[in-house]
C-alpha atoms as a PDB file:
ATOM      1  CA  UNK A   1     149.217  50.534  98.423  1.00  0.00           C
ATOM      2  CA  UNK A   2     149.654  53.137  95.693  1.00  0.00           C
ATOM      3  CA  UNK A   3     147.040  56.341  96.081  1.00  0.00           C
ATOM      4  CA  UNK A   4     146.277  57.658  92.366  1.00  0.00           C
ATOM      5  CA  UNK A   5     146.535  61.847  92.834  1.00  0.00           C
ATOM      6  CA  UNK A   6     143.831  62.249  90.164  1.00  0.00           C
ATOM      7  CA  UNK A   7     141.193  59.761  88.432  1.00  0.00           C
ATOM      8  CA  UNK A   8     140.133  60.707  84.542  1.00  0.00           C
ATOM      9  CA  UNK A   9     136.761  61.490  83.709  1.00  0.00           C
ATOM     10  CA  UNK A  10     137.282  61.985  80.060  1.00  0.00           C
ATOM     11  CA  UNK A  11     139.726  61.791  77.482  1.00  0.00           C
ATOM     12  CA  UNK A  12     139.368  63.442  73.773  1.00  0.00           C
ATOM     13  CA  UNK A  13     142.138  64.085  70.980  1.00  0.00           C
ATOM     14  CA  UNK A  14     142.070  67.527  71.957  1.00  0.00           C
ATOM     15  CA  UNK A  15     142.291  67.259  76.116  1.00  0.00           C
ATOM     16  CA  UNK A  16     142.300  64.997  78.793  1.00  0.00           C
ATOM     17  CA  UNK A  17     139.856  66.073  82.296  1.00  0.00           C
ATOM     18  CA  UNK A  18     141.220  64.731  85.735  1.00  0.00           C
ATOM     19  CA  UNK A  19     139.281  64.585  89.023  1.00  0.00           C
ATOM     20  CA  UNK A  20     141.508  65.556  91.863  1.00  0.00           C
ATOM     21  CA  UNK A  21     141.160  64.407  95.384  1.00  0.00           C
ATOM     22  CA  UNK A  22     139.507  67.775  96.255  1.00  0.00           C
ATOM     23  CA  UNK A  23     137.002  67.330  93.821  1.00  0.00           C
ATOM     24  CA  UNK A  24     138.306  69.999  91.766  1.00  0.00           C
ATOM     25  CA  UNK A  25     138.957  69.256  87.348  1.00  0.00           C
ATOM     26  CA  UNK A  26     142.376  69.747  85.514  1.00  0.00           C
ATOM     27  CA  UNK A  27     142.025  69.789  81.574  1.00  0.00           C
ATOM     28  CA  UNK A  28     145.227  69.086  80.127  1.00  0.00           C
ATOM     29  CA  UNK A  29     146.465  69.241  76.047  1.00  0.00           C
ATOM     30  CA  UNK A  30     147.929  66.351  74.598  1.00  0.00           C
ATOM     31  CA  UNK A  31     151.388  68.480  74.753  1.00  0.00           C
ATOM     32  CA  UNK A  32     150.872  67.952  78.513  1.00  0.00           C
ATOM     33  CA  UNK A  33     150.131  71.602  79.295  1.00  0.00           C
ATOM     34  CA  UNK A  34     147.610  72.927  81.385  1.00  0.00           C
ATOM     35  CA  UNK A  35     144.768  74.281  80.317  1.00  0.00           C
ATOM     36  CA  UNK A  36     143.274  77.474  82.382  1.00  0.00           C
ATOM     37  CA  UNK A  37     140.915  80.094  82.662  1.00  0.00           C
ATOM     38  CA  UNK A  38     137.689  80.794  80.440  1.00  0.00           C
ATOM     39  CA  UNK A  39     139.051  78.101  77.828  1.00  0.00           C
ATOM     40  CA  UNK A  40     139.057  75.625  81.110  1.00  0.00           C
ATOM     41  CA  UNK A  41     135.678  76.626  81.540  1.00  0.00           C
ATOM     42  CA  UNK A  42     134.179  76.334  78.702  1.00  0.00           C
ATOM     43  CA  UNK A  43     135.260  72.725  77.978  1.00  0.00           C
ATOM     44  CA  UNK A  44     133.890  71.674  81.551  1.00  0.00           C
ATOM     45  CA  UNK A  45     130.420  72.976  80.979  1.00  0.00           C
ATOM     46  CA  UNK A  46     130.539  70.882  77.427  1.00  0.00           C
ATOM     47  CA  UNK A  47     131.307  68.364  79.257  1.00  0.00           C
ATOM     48  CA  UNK A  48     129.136  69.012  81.808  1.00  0.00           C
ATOM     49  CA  UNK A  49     130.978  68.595  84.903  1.00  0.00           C
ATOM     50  CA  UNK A  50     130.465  71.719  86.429  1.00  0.00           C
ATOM     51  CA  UNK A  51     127.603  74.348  86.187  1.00  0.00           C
ATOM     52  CA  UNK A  52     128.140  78.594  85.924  1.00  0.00           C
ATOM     53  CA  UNK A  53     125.773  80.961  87.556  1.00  0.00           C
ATOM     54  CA  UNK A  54     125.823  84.582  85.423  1.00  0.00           C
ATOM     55  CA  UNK A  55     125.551  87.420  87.974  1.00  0.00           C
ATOM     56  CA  UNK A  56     122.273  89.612  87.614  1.00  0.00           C
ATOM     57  CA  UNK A  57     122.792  93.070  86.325  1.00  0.00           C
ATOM     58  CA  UNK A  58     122.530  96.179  88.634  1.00  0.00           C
ATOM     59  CA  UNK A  59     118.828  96.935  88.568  1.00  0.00           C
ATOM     60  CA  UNK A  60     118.586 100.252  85.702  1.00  0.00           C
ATOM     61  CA  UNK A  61     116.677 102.088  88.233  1.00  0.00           C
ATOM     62  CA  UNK A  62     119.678 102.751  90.866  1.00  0.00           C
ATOM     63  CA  UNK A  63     121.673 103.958  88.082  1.00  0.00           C
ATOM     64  CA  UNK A  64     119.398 106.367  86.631  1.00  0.00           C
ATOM     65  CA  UNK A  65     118.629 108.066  89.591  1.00  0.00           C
ATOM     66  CA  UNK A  66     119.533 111.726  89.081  1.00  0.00           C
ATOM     67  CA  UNK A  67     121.343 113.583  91.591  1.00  0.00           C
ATOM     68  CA  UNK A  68     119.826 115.724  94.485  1.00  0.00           C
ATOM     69  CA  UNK A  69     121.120 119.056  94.004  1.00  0.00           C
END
């Protein structure tokens, strides 16, 4: 018995998304490169395999405080 190492999820002209036994996504070109980083990203939330939480900002308040002198 032959274990895949990744299953597809979806395939496009542009890139192909794997599933790896970890759960993790690759996104691959057709050139058979990997693709990383915020490119990665961004096709996995149009695809919408994985969801991004946006840190809040530092409330204003803590970094307008003027110093005790």
């Amino acid at each position: 018995m032959v274990k895949k190492a990744a299953k597809r999820v979806k395939k496009t002209a542009k890139y192909t998304i794997t599933q790896k036994r970890s759960g993790r996504y690759s996104v691959m070109s057709p050139e058979a490169k990997m693709i990383n980083g915020e490119e990665k990203v961004k096709i996995l939330i149009e695809a919408g395999l994985i969801k991004v939480k946006v840190k809040k900002a530092a409330p204003a308040e803590a970094a307008a405080e003027p110093a005790a002198s």
